[in-house]
PDB file of N, CA and C in Angstrom:
ATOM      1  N   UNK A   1       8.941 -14.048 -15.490  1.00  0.00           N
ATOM      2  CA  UNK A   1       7.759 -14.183 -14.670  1.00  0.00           C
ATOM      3  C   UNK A   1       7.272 -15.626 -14.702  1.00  0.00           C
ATOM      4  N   UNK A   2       6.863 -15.810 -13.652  1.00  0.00           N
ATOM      5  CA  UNK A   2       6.381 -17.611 -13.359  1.00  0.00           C
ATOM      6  C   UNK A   2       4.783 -17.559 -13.417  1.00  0.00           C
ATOM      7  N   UNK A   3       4.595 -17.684 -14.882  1.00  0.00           N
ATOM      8  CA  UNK A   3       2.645 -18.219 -14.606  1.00  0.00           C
ATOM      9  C   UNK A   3       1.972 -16.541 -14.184  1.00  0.00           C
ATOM     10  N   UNK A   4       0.854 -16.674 -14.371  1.00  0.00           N
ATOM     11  CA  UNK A   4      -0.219 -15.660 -14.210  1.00  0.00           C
ATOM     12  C   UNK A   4      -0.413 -15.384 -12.682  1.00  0.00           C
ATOM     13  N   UNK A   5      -0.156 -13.932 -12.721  1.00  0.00           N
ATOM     14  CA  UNK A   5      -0.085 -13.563 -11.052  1.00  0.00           C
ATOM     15  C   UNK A   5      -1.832 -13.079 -10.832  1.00  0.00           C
ATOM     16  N   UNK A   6      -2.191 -13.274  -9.610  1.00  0.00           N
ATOM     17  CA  UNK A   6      -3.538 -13.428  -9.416  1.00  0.00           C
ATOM     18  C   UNK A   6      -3.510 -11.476  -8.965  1.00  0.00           C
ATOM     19  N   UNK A   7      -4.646 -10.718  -9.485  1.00  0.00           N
ATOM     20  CA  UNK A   7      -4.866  -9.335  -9.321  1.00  0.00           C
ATOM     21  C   UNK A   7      -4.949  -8.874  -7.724  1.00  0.00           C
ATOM     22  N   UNK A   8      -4.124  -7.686  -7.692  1.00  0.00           N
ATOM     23  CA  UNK A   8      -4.569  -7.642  -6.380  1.00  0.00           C
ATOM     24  C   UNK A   8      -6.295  -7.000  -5.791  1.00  0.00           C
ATOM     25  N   UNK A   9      -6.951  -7.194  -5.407  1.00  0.00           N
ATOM     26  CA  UNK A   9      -8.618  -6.593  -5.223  1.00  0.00           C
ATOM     27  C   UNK A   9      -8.293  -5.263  -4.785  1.00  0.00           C
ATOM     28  N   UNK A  10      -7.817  -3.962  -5.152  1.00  0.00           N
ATOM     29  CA  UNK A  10      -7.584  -2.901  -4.405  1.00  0.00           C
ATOM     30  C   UNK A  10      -9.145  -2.366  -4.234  1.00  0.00           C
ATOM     31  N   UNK A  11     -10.374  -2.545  -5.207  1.00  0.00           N
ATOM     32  CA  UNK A  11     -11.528  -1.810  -4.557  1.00  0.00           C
ATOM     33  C   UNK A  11     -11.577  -2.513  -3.025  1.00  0.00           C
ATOM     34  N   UNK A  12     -12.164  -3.725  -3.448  1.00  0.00           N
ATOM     35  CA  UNK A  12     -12.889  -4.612  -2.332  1.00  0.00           C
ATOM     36  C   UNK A  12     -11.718  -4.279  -0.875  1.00  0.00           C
ATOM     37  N   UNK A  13     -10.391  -4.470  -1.108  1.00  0.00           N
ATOM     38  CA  UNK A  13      -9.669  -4.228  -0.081  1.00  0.00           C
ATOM     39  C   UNK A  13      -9.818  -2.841   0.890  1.00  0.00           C
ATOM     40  N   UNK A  14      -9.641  -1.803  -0.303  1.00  0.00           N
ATOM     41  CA  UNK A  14     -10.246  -0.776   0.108  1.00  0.00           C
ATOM     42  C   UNK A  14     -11.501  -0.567   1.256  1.00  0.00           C
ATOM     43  N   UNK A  15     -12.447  -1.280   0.473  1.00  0.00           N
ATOM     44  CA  UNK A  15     -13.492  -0.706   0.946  1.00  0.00           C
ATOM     45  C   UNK A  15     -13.748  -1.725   2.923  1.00  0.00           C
ATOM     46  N   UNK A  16     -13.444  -2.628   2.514  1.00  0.00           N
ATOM     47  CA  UNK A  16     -13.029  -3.462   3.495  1.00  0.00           C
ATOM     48  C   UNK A  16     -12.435  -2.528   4.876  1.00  0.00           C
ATOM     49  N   UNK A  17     -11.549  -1.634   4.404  1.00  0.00           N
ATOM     50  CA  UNK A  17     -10.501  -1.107   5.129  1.00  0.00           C
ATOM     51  C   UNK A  17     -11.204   0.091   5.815  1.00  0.00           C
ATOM     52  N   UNK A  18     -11.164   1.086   4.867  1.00  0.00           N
ATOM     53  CA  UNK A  18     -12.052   2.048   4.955  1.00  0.00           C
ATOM     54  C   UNK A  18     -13.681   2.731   4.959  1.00  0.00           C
ATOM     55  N   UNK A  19     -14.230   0.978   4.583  1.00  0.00           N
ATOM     56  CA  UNK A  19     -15.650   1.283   4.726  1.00  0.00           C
ATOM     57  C   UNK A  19     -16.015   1.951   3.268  1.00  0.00           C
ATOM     58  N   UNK A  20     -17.431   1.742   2.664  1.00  0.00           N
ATOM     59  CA  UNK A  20     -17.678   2.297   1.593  1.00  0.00           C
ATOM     60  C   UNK A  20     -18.180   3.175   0.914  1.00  0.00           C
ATOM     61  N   UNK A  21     -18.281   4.341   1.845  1.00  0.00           N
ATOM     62  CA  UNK A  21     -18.220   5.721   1.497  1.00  0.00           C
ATOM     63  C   UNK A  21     -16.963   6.739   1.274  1.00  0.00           C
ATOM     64  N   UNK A  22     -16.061   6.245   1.251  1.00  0.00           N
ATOM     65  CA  UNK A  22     -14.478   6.630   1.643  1.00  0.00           C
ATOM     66  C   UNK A  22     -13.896   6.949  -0.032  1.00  0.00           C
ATOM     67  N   UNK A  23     -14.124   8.120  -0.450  1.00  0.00           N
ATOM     68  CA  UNK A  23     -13.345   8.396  -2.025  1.00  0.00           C
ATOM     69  C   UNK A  23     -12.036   8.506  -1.830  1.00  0.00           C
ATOM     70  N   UNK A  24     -10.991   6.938  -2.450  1.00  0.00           N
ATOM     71  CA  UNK A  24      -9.836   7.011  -2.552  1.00  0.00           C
ATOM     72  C   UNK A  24      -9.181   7.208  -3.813  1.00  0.00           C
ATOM     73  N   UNK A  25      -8.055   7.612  -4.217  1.00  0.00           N
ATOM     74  CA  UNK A  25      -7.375   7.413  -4.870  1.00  0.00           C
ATOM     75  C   UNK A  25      -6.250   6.788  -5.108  1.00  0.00           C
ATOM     76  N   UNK A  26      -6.140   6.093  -6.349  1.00  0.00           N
ATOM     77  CA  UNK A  26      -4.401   5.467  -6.144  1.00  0.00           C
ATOM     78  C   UNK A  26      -3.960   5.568  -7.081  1.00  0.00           C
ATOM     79  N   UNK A  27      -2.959   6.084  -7.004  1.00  0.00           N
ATOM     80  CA  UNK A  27      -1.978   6.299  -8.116  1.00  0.00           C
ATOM     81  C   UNK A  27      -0.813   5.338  -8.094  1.00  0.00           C
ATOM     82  N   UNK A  28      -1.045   4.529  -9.191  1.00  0.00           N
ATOM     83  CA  UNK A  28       0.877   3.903  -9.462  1.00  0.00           C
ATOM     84  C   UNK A  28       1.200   4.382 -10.184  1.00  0.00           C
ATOM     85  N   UNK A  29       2.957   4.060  -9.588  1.00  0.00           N
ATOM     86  CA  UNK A  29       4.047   5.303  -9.985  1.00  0.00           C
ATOM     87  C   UNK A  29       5.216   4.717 -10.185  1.00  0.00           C
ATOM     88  N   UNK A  30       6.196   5.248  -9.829  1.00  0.00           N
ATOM     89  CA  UNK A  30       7.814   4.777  -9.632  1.00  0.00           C
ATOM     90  C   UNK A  30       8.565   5.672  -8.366  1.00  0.00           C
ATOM     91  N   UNK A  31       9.699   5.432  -9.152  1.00  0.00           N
ATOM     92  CA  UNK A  31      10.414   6.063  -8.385  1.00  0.00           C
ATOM     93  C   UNK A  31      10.655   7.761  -8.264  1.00  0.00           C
ATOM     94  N   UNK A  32      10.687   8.056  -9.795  1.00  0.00           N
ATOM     95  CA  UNK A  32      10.393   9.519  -9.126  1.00  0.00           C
ATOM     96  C   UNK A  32       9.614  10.298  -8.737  1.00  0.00           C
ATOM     97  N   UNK A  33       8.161  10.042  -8.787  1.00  0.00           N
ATOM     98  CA  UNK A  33       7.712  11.102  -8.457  1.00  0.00           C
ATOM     99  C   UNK A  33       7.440  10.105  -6.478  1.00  0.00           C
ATOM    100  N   UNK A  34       7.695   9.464  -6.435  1.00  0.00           N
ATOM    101  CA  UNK A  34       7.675   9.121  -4.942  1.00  0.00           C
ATOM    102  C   UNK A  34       8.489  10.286  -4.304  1.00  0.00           C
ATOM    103  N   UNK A  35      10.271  10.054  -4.705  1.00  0.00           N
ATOM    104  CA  UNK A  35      11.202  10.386  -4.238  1.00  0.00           C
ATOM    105  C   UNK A  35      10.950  12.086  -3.999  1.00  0.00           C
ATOM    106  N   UNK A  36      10.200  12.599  -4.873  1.00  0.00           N
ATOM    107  CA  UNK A  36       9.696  14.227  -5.234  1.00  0.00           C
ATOM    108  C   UNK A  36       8.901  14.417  -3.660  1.00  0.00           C
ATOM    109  N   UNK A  37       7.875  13.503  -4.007  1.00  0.00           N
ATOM    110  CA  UNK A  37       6.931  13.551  -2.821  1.00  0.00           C
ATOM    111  C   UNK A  37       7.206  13.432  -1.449  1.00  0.00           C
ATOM    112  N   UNK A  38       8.570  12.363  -1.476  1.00  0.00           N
ATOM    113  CA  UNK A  38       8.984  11.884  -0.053  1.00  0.00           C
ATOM    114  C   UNK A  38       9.907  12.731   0.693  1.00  0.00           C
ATOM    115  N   UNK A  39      10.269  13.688  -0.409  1.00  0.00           N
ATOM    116  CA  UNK A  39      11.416  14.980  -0.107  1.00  0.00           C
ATOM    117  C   UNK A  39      10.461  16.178   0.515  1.00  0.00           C
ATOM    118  N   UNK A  40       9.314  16.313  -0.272  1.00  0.00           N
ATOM    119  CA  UNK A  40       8.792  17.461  -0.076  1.00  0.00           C
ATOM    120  C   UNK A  40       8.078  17.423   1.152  1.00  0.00           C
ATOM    121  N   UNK A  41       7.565  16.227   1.669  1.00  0.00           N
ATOM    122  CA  UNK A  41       6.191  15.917   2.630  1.00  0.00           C
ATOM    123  C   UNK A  41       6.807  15.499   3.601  1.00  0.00           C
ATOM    124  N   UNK A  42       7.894  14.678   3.527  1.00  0.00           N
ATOM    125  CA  UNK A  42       8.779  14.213   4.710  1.00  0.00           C
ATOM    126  C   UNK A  42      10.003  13.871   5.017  1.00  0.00           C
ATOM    127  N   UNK A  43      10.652  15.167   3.837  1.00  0.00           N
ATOM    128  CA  UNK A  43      12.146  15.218   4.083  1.00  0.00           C
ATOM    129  C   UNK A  43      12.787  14.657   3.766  1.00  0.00           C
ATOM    130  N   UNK A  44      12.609  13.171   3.573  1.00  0.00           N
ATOM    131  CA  UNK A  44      13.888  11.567   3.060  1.00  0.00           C
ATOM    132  C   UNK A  44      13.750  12.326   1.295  1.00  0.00           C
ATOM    133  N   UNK A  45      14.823  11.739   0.928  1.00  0.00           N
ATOM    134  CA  UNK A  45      15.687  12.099  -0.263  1.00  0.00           C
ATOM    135  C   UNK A  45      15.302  10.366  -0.912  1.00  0.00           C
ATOM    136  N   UNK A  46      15.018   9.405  -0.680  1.00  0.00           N
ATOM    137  CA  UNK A  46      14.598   8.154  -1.348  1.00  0.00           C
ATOM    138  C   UNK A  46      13.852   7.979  -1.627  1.00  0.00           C
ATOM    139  N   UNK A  47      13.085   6.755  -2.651  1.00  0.00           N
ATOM    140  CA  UNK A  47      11.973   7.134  -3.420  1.00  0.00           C
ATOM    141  C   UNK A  47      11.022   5.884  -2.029  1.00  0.00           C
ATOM    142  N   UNK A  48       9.920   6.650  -1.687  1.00  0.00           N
ATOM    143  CA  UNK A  48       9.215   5.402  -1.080  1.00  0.00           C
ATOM    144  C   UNK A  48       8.252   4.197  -1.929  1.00  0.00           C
ATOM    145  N   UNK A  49       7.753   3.469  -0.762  1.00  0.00           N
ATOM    146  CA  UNK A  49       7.220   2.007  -1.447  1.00  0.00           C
ATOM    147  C   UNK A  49       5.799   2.590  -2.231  1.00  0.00           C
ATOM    148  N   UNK A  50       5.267   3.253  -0.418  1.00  0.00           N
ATOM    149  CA  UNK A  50       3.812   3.629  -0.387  1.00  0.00           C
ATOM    150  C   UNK A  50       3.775   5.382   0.346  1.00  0.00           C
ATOM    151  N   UNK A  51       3.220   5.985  -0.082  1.00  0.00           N
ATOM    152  CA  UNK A  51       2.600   7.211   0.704  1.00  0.00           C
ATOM    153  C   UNK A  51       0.960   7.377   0.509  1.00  0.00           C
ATOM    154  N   UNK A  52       0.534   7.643   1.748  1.00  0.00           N
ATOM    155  CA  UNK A  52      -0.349   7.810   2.185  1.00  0.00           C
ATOM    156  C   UNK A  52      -1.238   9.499   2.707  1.00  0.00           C
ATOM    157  N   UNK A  53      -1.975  10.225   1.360  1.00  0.00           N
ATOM    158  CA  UNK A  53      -2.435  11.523   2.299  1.00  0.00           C
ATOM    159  C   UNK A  53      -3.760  11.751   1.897  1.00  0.00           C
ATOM    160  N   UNK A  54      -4.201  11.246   3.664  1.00  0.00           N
ATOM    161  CA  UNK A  54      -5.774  12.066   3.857  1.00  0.00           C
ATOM    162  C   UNK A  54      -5.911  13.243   3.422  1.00  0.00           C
ATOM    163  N   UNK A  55      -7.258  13.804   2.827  1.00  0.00           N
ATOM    164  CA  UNK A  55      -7.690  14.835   2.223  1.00  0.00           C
ATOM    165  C   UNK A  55      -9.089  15.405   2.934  1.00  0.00           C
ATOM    166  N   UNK A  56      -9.274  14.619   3.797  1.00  0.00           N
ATOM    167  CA  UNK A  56     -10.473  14.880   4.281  1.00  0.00           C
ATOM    168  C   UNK A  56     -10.833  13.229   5.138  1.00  0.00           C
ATOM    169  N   UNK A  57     -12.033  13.395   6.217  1.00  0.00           N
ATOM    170  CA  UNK A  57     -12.287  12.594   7.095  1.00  0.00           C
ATOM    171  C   UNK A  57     -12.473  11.523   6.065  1.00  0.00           C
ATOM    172  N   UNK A  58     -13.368  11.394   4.766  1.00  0.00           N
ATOM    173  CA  UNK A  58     -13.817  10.402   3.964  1.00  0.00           C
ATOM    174  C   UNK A  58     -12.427  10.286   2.807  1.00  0.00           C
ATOM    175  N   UNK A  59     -11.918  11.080   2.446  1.00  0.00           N
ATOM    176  CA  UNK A  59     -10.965  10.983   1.479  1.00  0.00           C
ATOM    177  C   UNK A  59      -9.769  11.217   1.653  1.00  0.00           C
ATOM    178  N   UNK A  60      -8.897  10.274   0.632  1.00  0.00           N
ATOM    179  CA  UNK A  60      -7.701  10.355   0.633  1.00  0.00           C
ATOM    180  C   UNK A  60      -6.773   9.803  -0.501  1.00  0.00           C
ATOM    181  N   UNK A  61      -5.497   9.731  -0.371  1.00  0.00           N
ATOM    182  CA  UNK A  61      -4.687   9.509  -2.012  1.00  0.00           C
ATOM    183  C   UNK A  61      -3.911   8.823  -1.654  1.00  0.00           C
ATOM    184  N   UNK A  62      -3.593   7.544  -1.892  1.00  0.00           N
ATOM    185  CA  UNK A  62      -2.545   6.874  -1.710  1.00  0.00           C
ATOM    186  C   UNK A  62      -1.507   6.735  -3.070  1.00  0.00           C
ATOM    187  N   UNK A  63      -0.536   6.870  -2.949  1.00  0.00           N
ATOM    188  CA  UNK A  63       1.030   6.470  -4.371  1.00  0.00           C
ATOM    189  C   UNK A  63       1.188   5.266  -3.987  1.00  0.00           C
ATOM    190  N   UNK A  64       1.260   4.423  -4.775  1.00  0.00           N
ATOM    191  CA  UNK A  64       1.843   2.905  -4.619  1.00  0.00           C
ATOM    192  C   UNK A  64       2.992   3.373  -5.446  1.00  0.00           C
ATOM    193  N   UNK A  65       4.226   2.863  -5.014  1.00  0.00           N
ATOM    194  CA  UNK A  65       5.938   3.037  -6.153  1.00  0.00           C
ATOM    195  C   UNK A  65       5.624   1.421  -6.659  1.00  0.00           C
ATOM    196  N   UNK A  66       5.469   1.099  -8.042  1.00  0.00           N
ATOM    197  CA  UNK A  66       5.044  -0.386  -8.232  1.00  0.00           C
ATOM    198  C   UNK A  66       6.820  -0.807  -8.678  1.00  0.00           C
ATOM    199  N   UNK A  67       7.551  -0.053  -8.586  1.00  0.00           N
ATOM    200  CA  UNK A  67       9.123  -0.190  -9.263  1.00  0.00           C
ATOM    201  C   UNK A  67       9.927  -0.352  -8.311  1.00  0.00           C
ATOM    202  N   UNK A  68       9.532  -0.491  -6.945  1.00  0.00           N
ATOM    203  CA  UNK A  68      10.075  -0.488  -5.653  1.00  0.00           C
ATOM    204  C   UNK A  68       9.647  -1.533  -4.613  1.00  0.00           C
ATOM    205  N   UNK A  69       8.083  -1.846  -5.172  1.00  0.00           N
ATOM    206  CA  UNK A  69       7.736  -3.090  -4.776  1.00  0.00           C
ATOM    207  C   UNK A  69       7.860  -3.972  -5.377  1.00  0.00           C
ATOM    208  N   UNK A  70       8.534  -3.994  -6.592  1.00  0.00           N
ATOM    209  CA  UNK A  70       9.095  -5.088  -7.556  1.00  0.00           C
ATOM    210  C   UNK A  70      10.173  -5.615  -6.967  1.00  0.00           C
ATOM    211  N   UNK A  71      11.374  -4.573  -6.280  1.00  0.00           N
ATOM    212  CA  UNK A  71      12.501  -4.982  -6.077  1.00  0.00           C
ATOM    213  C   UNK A  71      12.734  -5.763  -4.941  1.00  0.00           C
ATOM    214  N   UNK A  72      11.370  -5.095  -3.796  1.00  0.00           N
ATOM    215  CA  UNK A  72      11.422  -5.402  -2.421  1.00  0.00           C
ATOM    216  C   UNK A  72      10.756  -6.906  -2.605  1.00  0.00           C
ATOM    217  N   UNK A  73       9.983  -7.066  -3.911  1.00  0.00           N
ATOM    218  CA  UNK A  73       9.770  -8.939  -3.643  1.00  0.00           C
ATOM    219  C   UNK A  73      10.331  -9.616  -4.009  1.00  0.00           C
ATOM    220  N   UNK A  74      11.953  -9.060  -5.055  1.00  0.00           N
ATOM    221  CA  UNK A  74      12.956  -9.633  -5.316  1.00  0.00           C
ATOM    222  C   UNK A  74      13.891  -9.859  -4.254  1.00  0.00           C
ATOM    223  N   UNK A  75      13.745  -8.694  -3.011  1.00  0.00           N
ATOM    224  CA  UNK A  75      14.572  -8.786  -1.939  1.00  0.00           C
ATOM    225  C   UNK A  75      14.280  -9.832  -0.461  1.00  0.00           C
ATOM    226  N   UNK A  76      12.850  -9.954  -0.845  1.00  0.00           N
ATOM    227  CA  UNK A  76      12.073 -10.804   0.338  1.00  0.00           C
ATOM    228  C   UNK A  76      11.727 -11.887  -0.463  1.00  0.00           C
ATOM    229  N   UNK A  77      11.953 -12.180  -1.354  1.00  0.00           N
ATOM    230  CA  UNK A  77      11.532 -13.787  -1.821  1.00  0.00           C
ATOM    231  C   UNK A  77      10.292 -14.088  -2.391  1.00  0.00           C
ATOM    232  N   UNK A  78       9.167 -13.167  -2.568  1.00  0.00           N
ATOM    233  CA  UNK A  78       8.082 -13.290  -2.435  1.00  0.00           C
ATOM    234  C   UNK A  78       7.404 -12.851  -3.843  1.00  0.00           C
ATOM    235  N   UNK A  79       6.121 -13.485  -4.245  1.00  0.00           N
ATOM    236  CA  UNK A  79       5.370 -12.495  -5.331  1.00  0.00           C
ATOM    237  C   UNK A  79       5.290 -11.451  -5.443  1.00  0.00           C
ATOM    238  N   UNK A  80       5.583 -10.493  -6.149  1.00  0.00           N
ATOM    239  CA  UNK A  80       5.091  -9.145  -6.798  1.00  0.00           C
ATOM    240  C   UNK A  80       3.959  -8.465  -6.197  1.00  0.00           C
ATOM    241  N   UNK A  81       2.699  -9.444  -6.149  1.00  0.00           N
ATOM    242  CA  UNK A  81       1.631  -9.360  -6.023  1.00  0.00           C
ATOM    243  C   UNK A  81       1.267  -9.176  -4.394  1.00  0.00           C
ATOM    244  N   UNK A  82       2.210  -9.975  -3.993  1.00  0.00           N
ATOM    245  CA  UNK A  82       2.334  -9.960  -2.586  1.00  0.00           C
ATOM    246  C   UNK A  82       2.418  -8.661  -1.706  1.00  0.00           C
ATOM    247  N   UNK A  83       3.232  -8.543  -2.925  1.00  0.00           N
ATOM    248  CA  UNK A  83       4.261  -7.153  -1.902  1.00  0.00           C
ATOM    249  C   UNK A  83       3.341  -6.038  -2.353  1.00  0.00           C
ATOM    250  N   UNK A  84       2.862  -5.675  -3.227  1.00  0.00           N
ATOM    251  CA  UNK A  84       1.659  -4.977  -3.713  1.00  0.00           C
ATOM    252  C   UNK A  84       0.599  -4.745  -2.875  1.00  0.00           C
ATOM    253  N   UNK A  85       0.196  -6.123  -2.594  1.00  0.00           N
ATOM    254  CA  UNK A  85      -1.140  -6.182  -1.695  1.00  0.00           C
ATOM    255  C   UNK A  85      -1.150  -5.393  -0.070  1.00  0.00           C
ATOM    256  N   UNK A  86       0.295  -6.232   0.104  1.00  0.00           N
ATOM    257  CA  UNK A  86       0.852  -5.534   1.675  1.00  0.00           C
ATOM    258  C   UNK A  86       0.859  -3.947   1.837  1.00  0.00           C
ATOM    259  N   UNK A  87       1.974  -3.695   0.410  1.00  0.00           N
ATOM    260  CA  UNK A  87       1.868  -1.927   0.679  1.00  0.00           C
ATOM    261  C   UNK A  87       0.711  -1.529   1.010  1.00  0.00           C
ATOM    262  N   UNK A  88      -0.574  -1.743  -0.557  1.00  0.00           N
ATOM    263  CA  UNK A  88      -1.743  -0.985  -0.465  1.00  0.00           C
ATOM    264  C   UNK A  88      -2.313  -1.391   0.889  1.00  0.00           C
ATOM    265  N   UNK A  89      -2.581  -2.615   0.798  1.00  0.00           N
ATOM    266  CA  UNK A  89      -3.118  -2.444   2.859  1.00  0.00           C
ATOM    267  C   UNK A  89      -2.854  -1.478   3.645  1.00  0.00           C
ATOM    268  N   UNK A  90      -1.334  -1.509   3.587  1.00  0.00           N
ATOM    269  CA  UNK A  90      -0.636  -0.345   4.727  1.00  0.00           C
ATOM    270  C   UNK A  90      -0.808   1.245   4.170  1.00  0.00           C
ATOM    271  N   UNK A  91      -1.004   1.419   3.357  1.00  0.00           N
ATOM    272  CA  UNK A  91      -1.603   2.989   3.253  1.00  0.00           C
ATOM    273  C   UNK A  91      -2.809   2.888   3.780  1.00  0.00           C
ATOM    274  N   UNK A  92      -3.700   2.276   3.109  1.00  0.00           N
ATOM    275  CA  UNK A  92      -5.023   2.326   3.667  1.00  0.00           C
ATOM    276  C   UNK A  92      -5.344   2.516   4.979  1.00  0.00           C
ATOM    277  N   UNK A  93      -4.345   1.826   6.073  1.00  0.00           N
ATOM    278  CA  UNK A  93      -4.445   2.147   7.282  1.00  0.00           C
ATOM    279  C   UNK A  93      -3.853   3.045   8.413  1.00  0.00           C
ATOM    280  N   UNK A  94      -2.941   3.659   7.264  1.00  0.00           N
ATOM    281  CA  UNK A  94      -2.610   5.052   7.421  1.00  0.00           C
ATOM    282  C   UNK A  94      -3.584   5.572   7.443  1.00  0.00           C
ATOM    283  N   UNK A  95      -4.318   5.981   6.204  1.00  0.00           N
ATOM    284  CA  UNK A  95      -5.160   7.001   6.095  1.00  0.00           C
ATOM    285  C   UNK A  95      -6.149   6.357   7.111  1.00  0.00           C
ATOM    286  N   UNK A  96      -6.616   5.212   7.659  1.00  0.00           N
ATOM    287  CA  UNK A  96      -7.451   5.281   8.791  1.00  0.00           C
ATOM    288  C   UNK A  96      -6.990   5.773  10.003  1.00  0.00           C
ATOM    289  N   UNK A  97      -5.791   6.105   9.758  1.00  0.00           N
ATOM    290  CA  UNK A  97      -5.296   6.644  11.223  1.00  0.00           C
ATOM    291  C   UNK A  97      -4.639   5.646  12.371  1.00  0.00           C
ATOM    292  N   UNK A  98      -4.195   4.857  11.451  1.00  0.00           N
ATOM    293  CA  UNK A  98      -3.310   3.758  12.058  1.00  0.00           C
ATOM    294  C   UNK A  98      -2.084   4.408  12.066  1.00  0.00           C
ATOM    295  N   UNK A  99      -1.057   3.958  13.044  1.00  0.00           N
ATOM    296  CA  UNK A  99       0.512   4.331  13.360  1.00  0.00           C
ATOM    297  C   UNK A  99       1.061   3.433  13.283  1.00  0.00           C
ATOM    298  N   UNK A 100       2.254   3.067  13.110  1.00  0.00           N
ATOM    299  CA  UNK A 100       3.088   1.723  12.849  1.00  0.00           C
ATOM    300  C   UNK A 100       3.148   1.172  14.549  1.00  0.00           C
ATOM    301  N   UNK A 101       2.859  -0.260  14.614  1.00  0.00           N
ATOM    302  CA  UNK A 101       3.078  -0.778  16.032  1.00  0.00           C
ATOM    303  C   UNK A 101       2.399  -2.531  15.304  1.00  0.00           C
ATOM    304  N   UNK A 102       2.041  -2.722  16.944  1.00  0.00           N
ATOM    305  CA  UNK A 102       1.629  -4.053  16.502  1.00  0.00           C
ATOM    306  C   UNK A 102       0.299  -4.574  15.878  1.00  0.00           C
ATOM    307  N   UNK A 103      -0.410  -3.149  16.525  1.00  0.00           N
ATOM    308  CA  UNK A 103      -2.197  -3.145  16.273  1.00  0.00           C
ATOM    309  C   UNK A 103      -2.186  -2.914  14.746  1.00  0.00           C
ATOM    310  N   UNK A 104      -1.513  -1.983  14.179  1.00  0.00           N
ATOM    311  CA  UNK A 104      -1.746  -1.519  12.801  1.00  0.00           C
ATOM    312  C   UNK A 104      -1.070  -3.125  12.286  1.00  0.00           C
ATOM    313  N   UNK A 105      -0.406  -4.245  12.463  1.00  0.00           N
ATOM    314  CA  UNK A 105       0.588  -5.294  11.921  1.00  0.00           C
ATOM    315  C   UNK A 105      -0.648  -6.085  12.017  1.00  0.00           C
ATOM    316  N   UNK A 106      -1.086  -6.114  12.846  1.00  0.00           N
ATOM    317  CA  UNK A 106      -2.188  -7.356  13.045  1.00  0.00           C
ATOM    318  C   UNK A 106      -3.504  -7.317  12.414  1.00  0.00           C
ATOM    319  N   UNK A 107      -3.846  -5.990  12.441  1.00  0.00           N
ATOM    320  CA  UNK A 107      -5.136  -5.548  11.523  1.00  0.00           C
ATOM    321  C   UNK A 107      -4.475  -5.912   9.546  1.00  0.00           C
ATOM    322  N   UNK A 108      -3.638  -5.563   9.211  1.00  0.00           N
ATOM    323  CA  UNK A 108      -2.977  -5.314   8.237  1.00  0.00           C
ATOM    324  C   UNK A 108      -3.218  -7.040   7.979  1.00  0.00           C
ATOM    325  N   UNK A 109      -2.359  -7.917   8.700  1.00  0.00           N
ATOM    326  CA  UNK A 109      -2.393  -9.325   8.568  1.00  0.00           C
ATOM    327  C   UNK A 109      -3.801 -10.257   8.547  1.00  0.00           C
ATOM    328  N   UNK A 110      -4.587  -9.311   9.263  1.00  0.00           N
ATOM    329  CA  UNK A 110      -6.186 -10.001   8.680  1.00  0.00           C
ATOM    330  C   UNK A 110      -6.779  -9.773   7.455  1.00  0.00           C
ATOM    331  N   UNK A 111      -6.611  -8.365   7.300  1.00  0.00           N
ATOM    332  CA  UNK A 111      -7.167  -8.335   6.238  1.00  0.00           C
ATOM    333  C   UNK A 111      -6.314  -9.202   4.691  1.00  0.00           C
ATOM    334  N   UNK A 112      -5.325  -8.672   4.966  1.00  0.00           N
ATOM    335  CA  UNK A 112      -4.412  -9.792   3.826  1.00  0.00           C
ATOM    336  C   UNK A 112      -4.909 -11.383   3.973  1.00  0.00           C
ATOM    337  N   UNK A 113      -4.907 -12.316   4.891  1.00  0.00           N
ATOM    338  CA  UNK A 113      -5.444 -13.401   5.080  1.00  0.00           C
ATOM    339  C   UNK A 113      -6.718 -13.299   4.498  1.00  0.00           C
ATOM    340  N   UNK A 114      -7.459 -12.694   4.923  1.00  0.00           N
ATOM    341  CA  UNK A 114      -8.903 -12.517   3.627  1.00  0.00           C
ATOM    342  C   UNK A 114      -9.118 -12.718   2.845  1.00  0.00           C
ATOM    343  N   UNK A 115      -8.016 -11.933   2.084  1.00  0.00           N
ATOM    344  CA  UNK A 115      -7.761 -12.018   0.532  1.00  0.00           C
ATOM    345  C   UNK A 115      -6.556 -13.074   0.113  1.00  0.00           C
ATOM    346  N   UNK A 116      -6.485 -13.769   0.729  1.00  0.00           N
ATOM    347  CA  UNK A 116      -5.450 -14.923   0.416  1.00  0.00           C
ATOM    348  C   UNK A 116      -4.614 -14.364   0.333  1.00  0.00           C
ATOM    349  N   UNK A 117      -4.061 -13.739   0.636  1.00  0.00           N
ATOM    350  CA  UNK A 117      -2.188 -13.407   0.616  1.00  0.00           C
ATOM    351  C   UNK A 117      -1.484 -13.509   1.911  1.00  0.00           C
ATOM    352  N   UNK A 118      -0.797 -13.525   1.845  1.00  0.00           N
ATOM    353  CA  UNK A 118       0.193 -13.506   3.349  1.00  0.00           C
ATOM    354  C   UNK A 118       0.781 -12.368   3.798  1.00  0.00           C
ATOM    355  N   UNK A 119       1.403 -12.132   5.043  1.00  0.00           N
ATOM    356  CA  UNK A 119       1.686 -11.195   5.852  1.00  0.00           C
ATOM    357  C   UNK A 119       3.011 -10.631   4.828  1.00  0.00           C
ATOM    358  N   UNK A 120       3.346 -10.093   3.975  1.00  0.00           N
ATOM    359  CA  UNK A 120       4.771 -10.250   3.600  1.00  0.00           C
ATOM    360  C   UNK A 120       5.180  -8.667   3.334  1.00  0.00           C
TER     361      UNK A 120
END
């Protein structure tokens, strides 16, 4: 590891995202109980990065795999921290009811710029 990696803000991001009445949860994990989850909820047999499930209009649970976003910032070049920050963003805007396109990429990329990190 190179030097002290700066924390990622998951409240403040959060709340940013979802506004601050919104009871989330996050669980970090690995790989298996992703892979458990990603079989049961949506069929793929691989362990995912991030899953994302609303529980209600205000609540919801996000899994961060922190053993998968390790590898993927070994695979993209990038901080740990980076790739961390990006996932949790992108659940978060799942559970707001974002869909993958360009609107959910661009919202995702502001808020990361916020918090000093980059699109990654």
């Amino acid at each position: 590891m190179r030097g002290r990696r700066p924390r990622v803000p998951f409240e403040k991001m959060a709340r940013m995202i979802l506004g601050p009445r919104y009871e989330l949860s996050l669980v970090i994990c690995g790989d298996t109980l992703t892979r458990s989850l990603n079989r049961t909820y949506r069929k793929k047999g691989d362990p995912a990065n991030v899953l994302s499930f609303p529980l209600g209009k205000k609540e919801g649970e996000i899994f961060l795999n922190i053993r998968k976003a390790e590898r993927e910032s070994r695979t993209f070049d990038i901080a740990v921290q980076e790739r961390i920050a990006r996932l949790f963003t992108h659940g978060c805007f799942h559970l707001k009811g974002y869909m993958h396109g360009e609107k959910m990429e661009r919202e995702e990329g502001r808020i990361l710029r916020a918090f000093g990190f980059r699109r990654a």
